[in-house]
PDB file of N, CA and C in Angstrom:
ATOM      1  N   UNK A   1      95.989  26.007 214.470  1.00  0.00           N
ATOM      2  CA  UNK A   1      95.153  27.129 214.845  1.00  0.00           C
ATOM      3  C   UNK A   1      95.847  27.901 215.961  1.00  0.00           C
ATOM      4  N   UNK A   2      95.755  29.333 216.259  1.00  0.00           N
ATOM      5  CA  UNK A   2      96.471  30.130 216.738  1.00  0.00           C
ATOM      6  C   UNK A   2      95.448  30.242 217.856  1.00  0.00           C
ATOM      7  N   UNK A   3      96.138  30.637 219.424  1.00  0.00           N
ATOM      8  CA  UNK A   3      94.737  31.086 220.711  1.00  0.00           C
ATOM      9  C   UNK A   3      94.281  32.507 219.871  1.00  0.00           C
ATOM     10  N   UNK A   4      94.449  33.017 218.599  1.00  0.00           N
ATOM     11  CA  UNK A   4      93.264  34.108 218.519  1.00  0.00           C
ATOM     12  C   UNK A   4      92.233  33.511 217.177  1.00  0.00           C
ATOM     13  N   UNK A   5      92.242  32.384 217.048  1.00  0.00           N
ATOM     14  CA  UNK A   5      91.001  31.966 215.866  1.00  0.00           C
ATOM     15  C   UNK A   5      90.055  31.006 216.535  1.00  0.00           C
ATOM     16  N   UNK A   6      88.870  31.471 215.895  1.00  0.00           N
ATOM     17  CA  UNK A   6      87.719  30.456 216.438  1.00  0.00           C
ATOM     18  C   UNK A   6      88.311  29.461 215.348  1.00  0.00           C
ATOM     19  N   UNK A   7      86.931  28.152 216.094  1.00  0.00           N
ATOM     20  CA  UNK A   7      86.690  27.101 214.799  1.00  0.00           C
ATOM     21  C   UNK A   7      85.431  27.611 214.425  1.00  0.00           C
ATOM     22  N   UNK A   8      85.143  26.951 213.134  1.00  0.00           N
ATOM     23  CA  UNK A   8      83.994  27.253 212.183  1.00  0.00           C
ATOM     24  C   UNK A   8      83.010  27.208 213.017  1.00  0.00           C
ATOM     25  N   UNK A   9      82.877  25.763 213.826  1.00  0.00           N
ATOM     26  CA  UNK A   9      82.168  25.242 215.114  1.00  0.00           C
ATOM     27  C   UNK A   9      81.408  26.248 216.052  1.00  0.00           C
ATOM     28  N   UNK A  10      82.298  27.099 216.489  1.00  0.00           N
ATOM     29  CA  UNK A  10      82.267  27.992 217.273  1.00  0.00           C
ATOM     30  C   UNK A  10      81.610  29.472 216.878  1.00  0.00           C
ATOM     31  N   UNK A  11      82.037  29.705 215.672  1.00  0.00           N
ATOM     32  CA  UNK A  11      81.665  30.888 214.992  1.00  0.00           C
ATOM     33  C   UNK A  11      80.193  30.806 214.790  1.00  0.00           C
ATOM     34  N   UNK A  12      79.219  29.590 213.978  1.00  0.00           N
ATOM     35  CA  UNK A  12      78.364  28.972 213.959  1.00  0.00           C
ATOM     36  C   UNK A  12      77.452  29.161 215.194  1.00  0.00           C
ATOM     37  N   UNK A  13      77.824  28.564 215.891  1.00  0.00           N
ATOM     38  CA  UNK A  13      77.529  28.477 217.118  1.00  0.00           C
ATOM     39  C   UNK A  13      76.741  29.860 217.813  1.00  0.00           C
ATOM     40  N   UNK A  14      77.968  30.622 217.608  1.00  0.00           N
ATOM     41  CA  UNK A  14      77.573  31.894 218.215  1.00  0.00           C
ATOM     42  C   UNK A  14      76.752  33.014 217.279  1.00  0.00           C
ATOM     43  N   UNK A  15      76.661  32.431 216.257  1.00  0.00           N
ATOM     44  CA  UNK A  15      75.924  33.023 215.373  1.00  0.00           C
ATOM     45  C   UNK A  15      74.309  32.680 215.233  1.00  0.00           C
ATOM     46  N   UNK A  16      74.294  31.610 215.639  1.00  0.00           N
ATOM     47  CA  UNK A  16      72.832  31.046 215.738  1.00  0.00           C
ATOM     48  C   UNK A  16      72.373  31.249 217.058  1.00  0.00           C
ATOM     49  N   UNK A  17      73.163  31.577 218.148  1.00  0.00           N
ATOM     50  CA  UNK A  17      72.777  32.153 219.618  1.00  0.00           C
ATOM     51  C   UNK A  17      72.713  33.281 219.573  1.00  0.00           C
ATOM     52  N   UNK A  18      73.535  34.510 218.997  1.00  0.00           N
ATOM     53  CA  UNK A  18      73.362  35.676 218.704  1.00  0.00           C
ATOM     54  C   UNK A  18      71.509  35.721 217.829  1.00  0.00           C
ATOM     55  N   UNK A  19      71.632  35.154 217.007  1.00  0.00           N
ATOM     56  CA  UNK A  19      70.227  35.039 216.360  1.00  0.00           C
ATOM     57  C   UNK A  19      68.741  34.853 217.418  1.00  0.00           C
ATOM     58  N   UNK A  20      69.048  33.929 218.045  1.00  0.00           N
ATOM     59  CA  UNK A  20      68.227  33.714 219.263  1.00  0.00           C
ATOM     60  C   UNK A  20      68.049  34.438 220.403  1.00  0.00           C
ATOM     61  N   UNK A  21      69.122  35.105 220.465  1.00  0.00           N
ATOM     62  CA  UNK A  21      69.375  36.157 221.412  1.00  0.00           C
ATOM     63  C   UNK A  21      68.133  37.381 222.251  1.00  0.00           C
ATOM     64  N   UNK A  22      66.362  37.315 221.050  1.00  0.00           N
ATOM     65  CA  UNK A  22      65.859  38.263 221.513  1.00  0.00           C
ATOM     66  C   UNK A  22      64.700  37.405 221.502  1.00  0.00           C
ATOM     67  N   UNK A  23      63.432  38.205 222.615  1.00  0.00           N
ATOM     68  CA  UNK A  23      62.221  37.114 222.981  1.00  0.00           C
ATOM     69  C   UNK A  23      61.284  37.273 221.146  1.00  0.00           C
ATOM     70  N   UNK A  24      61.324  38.378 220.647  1.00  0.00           N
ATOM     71  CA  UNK A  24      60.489  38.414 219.739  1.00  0.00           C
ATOM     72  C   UNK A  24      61.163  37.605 218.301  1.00  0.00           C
ATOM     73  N   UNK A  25      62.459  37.253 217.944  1.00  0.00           N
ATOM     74  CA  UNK A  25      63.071  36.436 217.745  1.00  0.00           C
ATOM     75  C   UNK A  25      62.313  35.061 218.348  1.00  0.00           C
ATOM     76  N   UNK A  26      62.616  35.100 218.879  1.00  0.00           N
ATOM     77  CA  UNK A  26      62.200  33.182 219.697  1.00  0.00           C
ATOM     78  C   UNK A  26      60.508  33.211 219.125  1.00  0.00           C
ATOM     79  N   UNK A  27      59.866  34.173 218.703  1.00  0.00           N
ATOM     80  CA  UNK A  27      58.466  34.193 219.227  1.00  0.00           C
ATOM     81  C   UNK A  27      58.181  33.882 217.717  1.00  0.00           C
ATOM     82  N   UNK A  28      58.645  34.150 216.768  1.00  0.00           N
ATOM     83  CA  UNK A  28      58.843  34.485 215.778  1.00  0.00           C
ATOM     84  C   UNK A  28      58.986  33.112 215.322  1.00  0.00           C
ATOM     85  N   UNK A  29      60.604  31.803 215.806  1.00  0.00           N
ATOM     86  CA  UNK A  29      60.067  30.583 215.636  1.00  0.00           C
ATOM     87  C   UNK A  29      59.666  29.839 216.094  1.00  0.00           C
ATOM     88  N   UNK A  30      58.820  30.011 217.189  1.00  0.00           N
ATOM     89  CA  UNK A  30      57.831  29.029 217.731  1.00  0.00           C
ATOM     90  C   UNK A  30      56.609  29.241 216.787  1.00  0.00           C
ATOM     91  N   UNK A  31      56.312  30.625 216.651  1.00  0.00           N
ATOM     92  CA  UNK A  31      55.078  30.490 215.845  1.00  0.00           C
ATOM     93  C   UNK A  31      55.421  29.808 214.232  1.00  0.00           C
ATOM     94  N   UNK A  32      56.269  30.165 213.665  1.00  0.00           N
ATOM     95  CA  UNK A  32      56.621  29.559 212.518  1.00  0.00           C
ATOM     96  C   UNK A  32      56.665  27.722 212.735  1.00  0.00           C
ATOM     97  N   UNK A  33      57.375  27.328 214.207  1.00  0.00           N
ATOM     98  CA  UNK A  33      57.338  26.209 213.735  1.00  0.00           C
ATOM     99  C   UNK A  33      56.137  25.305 214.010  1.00  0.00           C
ATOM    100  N   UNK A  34      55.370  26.121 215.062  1.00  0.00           N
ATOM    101  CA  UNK A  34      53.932  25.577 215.079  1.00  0.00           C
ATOM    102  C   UNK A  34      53.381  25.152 213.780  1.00  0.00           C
ATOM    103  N   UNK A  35      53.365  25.772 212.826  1.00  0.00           N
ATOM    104  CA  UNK A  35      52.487  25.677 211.505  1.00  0.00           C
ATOM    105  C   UNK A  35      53.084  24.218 210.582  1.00  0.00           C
ATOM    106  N   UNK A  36      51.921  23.537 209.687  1.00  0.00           N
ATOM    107  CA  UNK A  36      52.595  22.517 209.335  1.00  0.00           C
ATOM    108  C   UNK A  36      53.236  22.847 207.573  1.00  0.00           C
ATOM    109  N   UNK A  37      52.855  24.717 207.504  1.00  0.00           N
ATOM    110  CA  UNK A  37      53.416  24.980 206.316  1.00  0.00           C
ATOM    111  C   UNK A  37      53.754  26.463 206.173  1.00  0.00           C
ATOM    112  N   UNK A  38      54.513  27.171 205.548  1.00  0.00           N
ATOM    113  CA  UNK A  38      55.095  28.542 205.775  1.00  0.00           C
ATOM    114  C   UNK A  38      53.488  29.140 205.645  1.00  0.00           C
ATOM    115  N   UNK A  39      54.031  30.133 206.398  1.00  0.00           N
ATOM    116  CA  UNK A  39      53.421  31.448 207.044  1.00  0.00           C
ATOM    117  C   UNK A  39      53.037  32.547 205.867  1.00  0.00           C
ATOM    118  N   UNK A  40      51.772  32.936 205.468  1.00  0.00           N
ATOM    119  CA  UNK A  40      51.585  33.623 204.114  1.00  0.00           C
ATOM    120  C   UNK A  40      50.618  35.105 205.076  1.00  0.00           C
ATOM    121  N   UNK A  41      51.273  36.309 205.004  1.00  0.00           N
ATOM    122  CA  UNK A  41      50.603  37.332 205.948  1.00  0.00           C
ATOM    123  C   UNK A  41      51.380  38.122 206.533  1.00  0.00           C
ATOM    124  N   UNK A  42      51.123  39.065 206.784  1.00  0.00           N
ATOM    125  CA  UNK A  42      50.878  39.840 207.753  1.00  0.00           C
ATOM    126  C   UNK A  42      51.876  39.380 209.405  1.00  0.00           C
ATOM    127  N   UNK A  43      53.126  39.337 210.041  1.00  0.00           N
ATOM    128  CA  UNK A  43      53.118  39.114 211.378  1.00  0.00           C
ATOM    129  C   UNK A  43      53.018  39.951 212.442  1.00  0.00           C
ATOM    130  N   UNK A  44      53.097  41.315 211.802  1.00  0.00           N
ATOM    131  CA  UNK A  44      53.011  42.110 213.265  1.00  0.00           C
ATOM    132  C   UNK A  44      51.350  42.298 212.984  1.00  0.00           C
ATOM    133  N   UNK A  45      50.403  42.050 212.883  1.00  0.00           N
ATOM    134  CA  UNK A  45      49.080  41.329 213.150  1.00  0.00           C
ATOM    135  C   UNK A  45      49.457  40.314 214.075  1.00  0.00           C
ATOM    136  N   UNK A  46      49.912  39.464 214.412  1.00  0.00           N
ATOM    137  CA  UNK A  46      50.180  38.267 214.875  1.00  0.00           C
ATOM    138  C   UNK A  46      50.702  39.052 216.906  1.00  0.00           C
ATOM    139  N   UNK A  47      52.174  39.017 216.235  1.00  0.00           N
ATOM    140  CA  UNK A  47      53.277  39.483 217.128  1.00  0.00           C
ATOM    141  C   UNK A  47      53.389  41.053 217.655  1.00  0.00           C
ATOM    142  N   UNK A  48      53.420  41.487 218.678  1.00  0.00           N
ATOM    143  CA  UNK A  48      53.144  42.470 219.119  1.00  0.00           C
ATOM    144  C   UNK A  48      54.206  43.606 218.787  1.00  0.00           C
ATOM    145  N   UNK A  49      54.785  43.587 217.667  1.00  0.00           N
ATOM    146  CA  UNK A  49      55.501  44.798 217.348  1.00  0.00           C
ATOM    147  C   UNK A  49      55.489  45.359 216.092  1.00  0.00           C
ATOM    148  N   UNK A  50      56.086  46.755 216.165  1.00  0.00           N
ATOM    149  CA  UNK A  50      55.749  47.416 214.706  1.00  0.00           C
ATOM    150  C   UNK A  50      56.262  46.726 213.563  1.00  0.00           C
ATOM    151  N   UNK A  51      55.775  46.620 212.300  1.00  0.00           N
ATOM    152  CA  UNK A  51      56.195  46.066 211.191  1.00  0.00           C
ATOM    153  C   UNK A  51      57.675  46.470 210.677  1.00  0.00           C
ATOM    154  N   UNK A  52      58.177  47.906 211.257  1.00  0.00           N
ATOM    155  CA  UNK A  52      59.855  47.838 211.162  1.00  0.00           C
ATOM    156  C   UNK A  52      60.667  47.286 211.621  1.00  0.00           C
ATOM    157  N   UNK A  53      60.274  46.819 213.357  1.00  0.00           N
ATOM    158  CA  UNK A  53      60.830  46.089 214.356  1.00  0.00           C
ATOM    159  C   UNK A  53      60.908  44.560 213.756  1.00  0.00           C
ATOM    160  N   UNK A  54      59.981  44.577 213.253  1.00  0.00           N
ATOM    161  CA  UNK A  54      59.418  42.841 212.886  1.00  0.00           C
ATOM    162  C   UNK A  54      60.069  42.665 211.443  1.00  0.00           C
ATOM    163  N   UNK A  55      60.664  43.338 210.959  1.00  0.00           N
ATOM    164  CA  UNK A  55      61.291  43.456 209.878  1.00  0.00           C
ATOM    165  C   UNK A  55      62.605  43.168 209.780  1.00  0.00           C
ATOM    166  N   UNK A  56      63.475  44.248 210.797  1.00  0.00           N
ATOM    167  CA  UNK A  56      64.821  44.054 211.390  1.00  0.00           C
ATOM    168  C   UNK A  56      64.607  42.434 212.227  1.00  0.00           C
ATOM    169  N   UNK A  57      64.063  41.862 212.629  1.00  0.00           N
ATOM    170  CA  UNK A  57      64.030  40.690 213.367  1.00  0.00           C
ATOM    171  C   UNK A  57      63.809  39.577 212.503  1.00  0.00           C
ATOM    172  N   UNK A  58      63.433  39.790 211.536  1.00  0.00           N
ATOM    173  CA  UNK A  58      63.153  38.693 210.388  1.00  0.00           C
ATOM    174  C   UNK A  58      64.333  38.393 209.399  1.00  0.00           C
ATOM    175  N   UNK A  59      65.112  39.610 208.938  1.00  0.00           N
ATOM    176  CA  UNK A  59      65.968  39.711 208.860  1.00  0.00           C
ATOM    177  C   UNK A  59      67.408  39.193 209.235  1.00  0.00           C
ATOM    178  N   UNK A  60      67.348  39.712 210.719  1.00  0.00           N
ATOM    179  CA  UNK A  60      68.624  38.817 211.176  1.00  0.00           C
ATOM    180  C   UNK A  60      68.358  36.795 211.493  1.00  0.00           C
ATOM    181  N   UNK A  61      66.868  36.318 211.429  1.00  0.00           N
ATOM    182  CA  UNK A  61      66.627  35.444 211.436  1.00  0.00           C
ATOM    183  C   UNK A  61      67.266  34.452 209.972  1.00  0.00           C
ATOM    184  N   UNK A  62      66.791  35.393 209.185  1.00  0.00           N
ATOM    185  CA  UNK A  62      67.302  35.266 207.623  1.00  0.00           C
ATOM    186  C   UNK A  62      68.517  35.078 207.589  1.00  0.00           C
ATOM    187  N   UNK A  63      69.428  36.183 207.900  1.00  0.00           N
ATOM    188  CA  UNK A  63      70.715  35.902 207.250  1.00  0.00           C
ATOM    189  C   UNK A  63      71.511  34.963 208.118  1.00  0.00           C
ATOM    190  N   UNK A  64      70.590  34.248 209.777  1.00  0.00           N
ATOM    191  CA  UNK A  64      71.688  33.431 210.142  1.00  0.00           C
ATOM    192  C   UNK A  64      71.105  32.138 209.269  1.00  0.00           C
ATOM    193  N   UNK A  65      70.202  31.999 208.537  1.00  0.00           N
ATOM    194  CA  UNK A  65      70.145  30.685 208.457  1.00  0.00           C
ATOM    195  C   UNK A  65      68.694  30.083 208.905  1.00  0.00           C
ATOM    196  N   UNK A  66      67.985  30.442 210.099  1.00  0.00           N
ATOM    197  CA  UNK A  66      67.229  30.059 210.809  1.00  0.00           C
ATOM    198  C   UNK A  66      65.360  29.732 210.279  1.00  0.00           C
ATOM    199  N   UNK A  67      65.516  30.649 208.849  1.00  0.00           N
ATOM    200  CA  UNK A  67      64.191  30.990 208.444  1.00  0.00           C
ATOM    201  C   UNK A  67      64.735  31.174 206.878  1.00  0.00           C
ATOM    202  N   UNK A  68      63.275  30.860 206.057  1.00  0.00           N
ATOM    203  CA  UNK A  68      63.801  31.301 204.830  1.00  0.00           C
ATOM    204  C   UNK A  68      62.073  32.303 204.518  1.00  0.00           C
ATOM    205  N   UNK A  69      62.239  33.092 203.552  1.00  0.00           N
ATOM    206  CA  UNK A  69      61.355  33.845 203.482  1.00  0.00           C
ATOM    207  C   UNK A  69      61.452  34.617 201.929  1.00  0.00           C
ATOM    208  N   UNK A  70      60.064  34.884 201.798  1.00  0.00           N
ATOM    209  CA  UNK A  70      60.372  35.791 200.386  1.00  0.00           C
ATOM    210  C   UNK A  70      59.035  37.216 200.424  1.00  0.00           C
ATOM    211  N   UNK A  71      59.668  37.856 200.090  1.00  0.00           N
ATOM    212  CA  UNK A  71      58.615  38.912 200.034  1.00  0.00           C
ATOM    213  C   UNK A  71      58.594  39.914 198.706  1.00  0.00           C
ATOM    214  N   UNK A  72      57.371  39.660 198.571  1.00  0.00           N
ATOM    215  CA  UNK A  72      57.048  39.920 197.081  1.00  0.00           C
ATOM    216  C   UNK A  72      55.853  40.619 197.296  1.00  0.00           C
ATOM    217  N   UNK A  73      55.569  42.034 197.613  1.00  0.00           N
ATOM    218  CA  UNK A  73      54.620  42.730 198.345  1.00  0.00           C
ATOM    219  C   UNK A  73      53.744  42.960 197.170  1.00  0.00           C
ATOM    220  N   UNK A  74      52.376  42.157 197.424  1.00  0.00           N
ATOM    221  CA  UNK A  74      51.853  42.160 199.207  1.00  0.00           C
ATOM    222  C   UNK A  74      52.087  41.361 199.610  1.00  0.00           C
ATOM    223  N   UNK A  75      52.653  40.031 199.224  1.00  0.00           N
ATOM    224  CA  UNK A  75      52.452  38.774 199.661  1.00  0.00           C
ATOM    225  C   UNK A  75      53.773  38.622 200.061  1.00  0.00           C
ATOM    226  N   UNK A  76      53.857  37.866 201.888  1.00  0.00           N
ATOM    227  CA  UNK A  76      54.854  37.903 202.355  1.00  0.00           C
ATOM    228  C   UNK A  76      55.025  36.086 202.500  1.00  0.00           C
ATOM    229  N   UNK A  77      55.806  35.475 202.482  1.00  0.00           N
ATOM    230  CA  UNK A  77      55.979  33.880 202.596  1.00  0.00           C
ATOM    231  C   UNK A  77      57.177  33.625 203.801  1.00  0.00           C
ATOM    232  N   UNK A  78      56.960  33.231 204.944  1.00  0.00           N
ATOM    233  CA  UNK A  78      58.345  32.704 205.968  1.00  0.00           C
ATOM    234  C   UNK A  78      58.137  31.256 206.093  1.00  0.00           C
ATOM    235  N   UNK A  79      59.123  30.691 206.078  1.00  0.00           N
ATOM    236  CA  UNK A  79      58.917  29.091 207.353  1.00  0.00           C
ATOM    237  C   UNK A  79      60.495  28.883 208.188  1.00  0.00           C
ATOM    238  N   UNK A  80      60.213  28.091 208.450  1.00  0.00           N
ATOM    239  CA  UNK A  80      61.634  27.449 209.383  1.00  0.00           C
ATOM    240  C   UNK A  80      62.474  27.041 207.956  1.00  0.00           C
ATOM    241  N   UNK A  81      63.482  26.841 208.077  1.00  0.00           N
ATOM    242  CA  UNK A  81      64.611  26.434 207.317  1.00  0.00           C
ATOM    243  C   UNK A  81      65.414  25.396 207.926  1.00  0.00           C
ATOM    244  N   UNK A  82      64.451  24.200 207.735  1.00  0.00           N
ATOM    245  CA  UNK A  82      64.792  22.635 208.326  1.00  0.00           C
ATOM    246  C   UNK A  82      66.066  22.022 207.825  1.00  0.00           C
ATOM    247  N   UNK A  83      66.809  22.487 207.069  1.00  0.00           N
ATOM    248  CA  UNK A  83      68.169  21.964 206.677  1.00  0.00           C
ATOM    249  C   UNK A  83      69.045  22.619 208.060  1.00  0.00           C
ATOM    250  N   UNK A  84      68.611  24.150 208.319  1.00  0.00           N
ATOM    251  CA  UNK A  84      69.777  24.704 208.770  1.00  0.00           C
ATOM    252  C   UNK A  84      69.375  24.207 210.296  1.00  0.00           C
ATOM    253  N   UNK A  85      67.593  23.986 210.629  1.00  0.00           N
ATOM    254  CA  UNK A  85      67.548  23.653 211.946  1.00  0.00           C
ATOM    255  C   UNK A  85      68.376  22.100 212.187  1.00  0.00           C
ATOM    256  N   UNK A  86      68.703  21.131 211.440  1.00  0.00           N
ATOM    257  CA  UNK A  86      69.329  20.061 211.733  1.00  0.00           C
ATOM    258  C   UNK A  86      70.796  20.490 211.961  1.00  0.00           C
ATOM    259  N   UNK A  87      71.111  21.653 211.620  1.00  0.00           N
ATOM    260  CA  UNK A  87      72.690  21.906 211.787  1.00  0.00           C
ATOM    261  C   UNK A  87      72.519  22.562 213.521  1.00  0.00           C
ATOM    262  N   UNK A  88      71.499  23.544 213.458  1.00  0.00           N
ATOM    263  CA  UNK A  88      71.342  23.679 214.698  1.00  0.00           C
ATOM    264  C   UNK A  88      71.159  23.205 215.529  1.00  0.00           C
ATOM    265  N   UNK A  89      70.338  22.276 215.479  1.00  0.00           N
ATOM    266  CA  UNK A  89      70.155  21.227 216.986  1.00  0.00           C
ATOM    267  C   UNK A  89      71.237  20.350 217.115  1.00  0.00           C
ATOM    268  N   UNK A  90      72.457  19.950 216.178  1.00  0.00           N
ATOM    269  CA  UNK A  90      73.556  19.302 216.619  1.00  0.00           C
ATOM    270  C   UNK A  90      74.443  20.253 217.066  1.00  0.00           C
ATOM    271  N   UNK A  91      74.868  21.311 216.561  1.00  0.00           N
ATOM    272  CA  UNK A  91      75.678  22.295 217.284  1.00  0.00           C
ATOM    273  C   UNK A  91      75.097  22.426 219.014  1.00  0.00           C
ATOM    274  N   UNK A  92      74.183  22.636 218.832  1.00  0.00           N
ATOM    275  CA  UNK A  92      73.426  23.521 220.389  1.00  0.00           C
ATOM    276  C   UNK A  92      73.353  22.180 220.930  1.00  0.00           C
ATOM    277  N   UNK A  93      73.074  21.291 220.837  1.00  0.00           N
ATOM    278  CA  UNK A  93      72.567  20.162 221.301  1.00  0.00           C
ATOM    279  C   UNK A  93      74.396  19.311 221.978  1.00  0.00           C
ATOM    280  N   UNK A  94      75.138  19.412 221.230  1.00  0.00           N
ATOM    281  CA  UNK A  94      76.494  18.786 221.310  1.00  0.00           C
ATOM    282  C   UNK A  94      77.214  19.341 222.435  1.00  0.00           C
ATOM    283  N   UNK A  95      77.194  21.194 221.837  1.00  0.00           N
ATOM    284  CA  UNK A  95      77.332  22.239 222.550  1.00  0.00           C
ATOM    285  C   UNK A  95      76.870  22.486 224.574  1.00  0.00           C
ATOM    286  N   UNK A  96      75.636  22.004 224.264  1.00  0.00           N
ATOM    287  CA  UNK A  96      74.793  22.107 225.940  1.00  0.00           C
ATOM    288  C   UNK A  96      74.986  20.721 226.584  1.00  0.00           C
ATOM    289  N   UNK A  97      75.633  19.193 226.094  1.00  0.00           N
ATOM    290  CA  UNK A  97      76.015  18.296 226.239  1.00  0.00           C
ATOM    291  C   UNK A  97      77.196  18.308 226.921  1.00  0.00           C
ATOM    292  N   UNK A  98      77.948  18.743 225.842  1.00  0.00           N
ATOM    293  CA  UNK A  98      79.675  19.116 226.119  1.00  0.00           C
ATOM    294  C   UNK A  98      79.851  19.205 228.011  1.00  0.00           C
ATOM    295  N   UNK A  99      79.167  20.432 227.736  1.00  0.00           N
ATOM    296  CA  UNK A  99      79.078  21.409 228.912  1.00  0.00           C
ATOM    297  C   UNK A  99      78.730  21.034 230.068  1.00  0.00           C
ATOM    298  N   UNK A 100      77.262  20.128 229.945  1.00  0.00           N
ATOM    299  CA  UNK A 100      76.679  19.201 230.862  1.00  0.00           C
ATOM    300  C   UNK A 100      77.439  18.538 231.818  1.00  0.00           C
ATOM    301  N   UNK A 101      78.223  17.944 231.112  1.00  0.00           N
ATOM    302  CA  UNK A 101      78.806  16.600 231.095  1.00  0.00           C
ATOM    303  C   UNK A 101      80.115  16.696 232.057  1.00  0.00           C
ATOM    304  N   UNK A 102      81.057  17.890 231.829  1.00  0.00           N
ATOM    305  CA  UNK A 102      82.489  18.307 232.530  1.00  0.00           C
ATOM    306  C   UNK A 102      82.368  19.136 233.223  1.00  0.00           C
ATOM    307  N   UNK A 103      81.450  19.466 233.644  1.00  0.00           N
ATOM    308  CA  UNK A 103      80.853  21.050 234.722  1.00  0.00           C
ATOM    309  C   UNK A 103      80.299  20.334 235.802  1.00  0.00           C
ATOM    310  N   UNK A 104      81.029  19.881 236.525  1.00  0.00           N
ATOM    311  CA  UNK A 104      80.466  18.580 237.735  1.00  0.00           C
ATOM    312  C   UNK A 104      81.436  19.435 239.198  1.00  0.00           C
ATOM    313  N   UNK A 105      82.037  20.383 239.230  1.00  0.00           N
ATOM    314  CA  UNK A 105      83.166  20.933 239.853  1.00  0.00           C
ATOM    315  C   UNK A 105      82.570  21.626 240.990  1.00  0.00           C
ATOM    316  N   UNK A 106      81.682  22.301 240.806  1.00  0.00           N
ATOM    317  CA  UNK A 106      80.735  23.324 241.169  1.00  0.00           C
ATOM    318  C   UNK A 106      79.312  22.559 242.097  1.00  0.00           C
ATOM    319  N   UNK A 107      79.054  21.162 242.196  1.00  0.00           N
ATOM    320  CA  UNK A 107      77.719  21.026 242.591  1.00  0.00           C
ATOM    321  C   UNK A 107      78.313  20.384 243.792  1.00  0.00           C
TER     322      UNK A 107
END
């Protein structure tokens, strides 16, 4: 590997933090993962933004992975996407470990 290529690791990584990156994002899966089954409705009823906003945000939730969803109007279907959250909590989890762990320089 060359100093200008990520690893997959990394790319990942920053792709699922980029995803997380906004509060209505985050708000989006807490409420999803509250539920003990996908979400059938309406969310900007729910979540305090316009249904375009909440659209573009569902979206980028979608294509990292984070949520799976189908919309077949009227009927809208989201939940968490528990395969990809197990990839996530070892990345982020390994990731905020790593870090933990060798960052002792500073205290």
């Amino acid at each position: 590997m060359s100093d200008k290529e990520f690893t997959k690791e990394q790319e990942q990584i920053a792709r699922f933090a980029k995803a997380l990156g906004h509060p209505v994002r985050v708000a989006i899966l807490q409420m999803l993962a509250a539920r003990t089954c996908c979400y059938h409705g309406d969310m900007s009823e729910v979540l305090p933004v316009a249904k375009s906003t909440l659209s573009q945000h569902l979206n980028e939730l979608k294509d990292a992975g984070l949520i799976q969803g189908e919309v077949n109007p009227p009927s809208v279907k989201y939940c968490i996407d528990r395969r990809n959250w197990a990839v996530v909590r070892e990345l982020l989890g390994g990731f905020v470990e790593d870090i933990a762990e060798t960052q002792q320089c500073c205290e």
